[in-house]
Protein backbone atom coordinates (compact mmCIF):
# COMPACT_ATOMS: atom_id res chain seq x y z
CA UNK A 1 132.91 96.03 37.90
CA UNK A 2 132.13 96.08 41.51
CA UNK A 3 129.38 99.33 42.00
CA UNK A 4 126.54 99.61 39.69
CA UNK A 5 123.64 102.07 40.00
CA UNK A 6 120.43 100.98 38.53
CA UNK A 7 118.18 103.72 37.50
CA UNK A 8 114.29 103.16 36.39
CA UNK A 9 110.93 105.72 36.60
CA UNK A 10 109.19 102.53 37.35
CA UNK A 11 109.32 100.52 40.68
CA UNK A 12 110.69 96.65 39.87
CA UNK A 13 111.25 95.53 43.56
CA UNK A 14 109.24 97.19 46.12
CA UNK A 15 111.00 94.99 48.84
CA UNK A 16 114.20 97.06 48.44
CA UNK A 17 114.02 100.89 49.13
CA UNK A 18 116.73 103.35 47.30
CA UNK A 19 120.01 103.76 47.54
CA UNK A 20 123.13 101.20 48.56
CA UNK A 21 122.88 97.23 48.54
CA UNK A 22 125.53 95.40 49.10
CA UNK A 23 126.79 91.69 48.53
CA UNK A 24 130.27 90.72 49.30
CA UNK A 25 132.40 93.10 47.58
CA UNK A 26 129.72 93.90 45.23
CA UNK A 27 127.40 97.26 45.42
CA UNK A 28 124.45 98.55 43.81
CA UNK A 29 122.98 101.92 44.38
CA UNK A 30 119.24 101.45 43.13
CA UNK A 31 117.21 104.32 42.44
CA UNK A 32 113.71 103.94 41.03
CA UNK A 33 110.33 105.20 41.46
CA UNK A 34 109.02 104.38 45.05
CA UNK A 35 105.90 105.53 44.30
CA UNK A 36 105.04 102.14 42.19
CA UNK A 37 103.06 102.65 39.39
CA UNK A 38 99.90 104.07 41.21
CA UNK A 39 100.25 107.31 39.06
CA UNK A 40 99.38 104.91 36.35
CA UNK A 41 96.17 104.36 37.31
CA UNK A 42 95.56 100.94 36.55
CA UNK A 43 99.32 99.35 37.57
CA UNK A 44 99.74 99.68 34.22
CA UNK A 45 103.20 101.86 32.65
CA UNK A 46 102.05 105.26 32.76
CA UNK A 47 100.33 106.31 29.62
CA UNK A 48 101.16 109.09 26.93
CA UNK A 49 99.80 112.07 27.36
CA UNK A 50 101.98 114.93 27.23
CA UNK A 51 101.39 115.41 31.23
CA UNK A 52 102.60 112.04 32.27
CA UNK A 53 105.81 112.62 30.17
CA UNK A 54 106.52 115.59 32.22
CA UNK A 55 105.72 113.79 35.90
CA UNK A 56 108.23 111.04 33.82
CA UNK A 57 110.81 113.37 33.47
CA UNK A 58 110.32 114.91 36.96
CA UNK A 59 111.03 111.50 38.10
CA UNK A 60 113.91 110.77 35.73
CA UNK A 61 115.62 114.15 37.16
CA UNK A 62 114.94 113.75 40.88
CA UNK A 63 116.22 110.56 40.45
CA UNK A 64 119.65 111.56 38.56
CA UNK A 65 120.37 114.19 40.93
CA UNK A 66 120.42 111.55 43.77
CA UNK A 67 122.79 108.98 41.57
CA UNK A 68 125.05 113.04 40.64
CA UNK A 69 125.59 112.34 44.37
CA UNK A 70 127.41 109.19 44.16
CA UNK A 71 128.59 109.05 40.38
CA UNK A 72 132.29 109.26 41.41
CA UNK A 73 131.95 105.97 42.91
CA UNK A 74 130.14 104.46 40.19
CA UNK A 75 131.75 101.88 38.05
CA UNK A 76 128.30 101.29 35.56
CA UNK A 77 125.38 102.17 35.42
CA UNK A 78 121.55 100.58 34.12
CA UNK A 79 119.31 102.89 32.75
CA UNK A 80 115.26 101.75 31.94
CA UNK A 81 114.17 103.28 28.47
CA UNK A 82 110.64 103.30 28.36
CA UNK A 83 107.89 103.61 26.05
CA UNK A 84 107.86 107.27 26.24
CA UNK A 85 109.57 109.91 28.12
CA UNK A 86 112.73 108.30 28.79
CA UNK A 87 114.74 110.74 26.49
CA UNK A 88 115.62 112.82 29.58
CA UNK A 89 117.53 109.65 31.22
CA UNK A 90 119.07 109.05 28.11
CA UNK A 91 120.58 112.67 27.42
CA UNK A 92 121.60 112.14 31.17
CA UNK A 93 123.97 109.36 29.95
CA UNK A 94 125.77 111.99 27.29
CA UNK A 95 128.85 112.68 29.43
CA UNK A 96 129.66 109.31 30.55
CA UNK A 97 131.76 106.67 28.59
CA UNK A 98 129.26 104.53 26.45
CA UNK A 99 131.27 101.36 27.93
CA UNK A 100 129.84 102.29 31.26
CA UNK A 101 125.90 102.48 30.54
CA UNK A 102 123.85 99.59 30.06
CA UNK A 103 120.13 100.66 28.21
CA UNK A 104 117.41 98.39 29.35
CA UNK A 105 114.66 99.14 26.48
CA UNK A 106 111.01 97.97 25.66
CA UNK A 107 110.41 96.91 21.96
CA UNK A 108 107.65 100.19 22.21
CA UNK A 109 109.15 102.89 19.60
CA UNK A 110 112.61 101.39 19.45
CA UNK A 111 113.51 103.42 16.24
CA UNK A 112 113.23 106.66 18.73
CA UNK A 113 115.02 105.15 21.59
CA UNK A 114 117.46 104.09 19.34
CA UNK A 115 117.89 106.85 17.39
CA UNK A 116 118.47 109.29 21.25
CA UNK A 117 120.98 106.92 21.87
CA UNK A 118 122.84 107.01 19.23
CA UNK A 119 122.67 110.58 19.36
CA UNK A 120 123.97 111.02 23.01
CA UNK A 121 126.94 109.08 21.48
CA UNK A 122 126.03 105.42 23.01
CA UNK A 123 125.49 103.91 19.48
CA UNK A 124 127.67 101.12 21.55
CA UNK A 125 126.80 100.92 24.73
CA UNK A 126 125.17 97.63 25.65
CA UNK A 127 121.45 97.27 25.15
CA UNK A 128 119.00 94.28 26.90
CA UNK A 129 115.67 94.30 25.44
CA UNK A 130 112.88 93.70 27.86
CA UNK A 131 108.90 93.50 28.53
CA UNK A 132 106.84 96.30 29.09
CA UNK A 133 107.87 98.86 32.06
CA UNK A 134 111.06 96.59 32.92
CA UNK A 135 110.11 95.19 35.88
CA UNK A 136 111.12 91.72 35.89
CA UNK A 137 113.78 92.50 33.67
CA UNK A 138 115.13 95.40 35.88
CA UNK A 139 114.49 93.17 38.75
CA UNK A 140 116.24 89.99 37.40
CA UNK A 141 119.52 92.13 36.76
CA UNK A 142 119.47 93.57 39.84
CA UNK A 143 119.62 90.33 41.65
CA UNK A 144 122.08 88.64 39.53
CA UNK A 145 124.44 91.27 39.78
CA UNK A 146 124.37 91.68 43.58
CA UNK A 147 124.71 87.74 43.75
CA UNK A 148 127.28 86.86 40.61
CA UNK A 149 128.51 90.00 39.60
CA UNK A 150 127.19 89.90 35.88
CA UNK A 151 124.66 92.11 34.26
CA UNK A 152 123.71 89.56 31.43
């Protein structure tokens, strides 16, 4: 596994922008929300209401349709589950192999997120359980892999 696109609604580096990083022969294409979490409010995870699910899913889609653009070249690919509104990103995943998508997922409503994974027919694909939004977790993955090549 050389090129892996990470893929979050949150921000968890602000000191790298989207798109390619590269380390040696290894390549990430990182696509997550620039904005930070200022539409939260409070720099909080965005909260619940049906609203913020949609500007979620906005997110989740503007975001795919950038990684659509480079998918070819993609050899896995790290997906953030949130506490809500993360079903979009996960139906996403449906048409790719479930050895090639890694779920990172908050302990908030894991029954649901598990249950729309299992559904879009990842039942197997790997799953790393993290804090909250992701961040450091998100963050911690993406540096690893760029400088040892491993996910875990």
């Amino acid at each position: 596994m050389q090129r892996v696109a990470f893929i979050t609604y949150n921000q968890f580096d602000g000191s790298f922008k989207n798109g390619w990083h590269r380390r040696g022969e290894r390549s990430v294409f990182l696509l997550q929300n620039t904005r930070g979490d200022e539409w939260a409010g409070d720099g909080a995870e965005i909260g619940d209401s049906s609203a913020q699910i949609r500007v979620r899913h906005e997110e989740i889609r503007i975001l795919w349709i950038e990684l659509l653009s480079v998918l070819l070249t993609i050899d896995h690919i790290v997906v953030y589950v949130g506490q809500r509104g993360s079903e979009m990103a996960i139906e996403l995943t449906a048409k790719l192999p479930s050895d090639s998508v890694t779920f990172v997922l908050c302990a908030c409503n894991s029954e649901d997120k598990a249950a729309f994974i299992r559904r879009a027919g990842h039942g197997s694909s790997r799953k790393v359980w993290c804090e909250c939004g992701g961040h450091l977790t998100m963050e911690n993955m993406f540096h690893r892999f760029l400088k040892h090549g491993v996910l875990e």
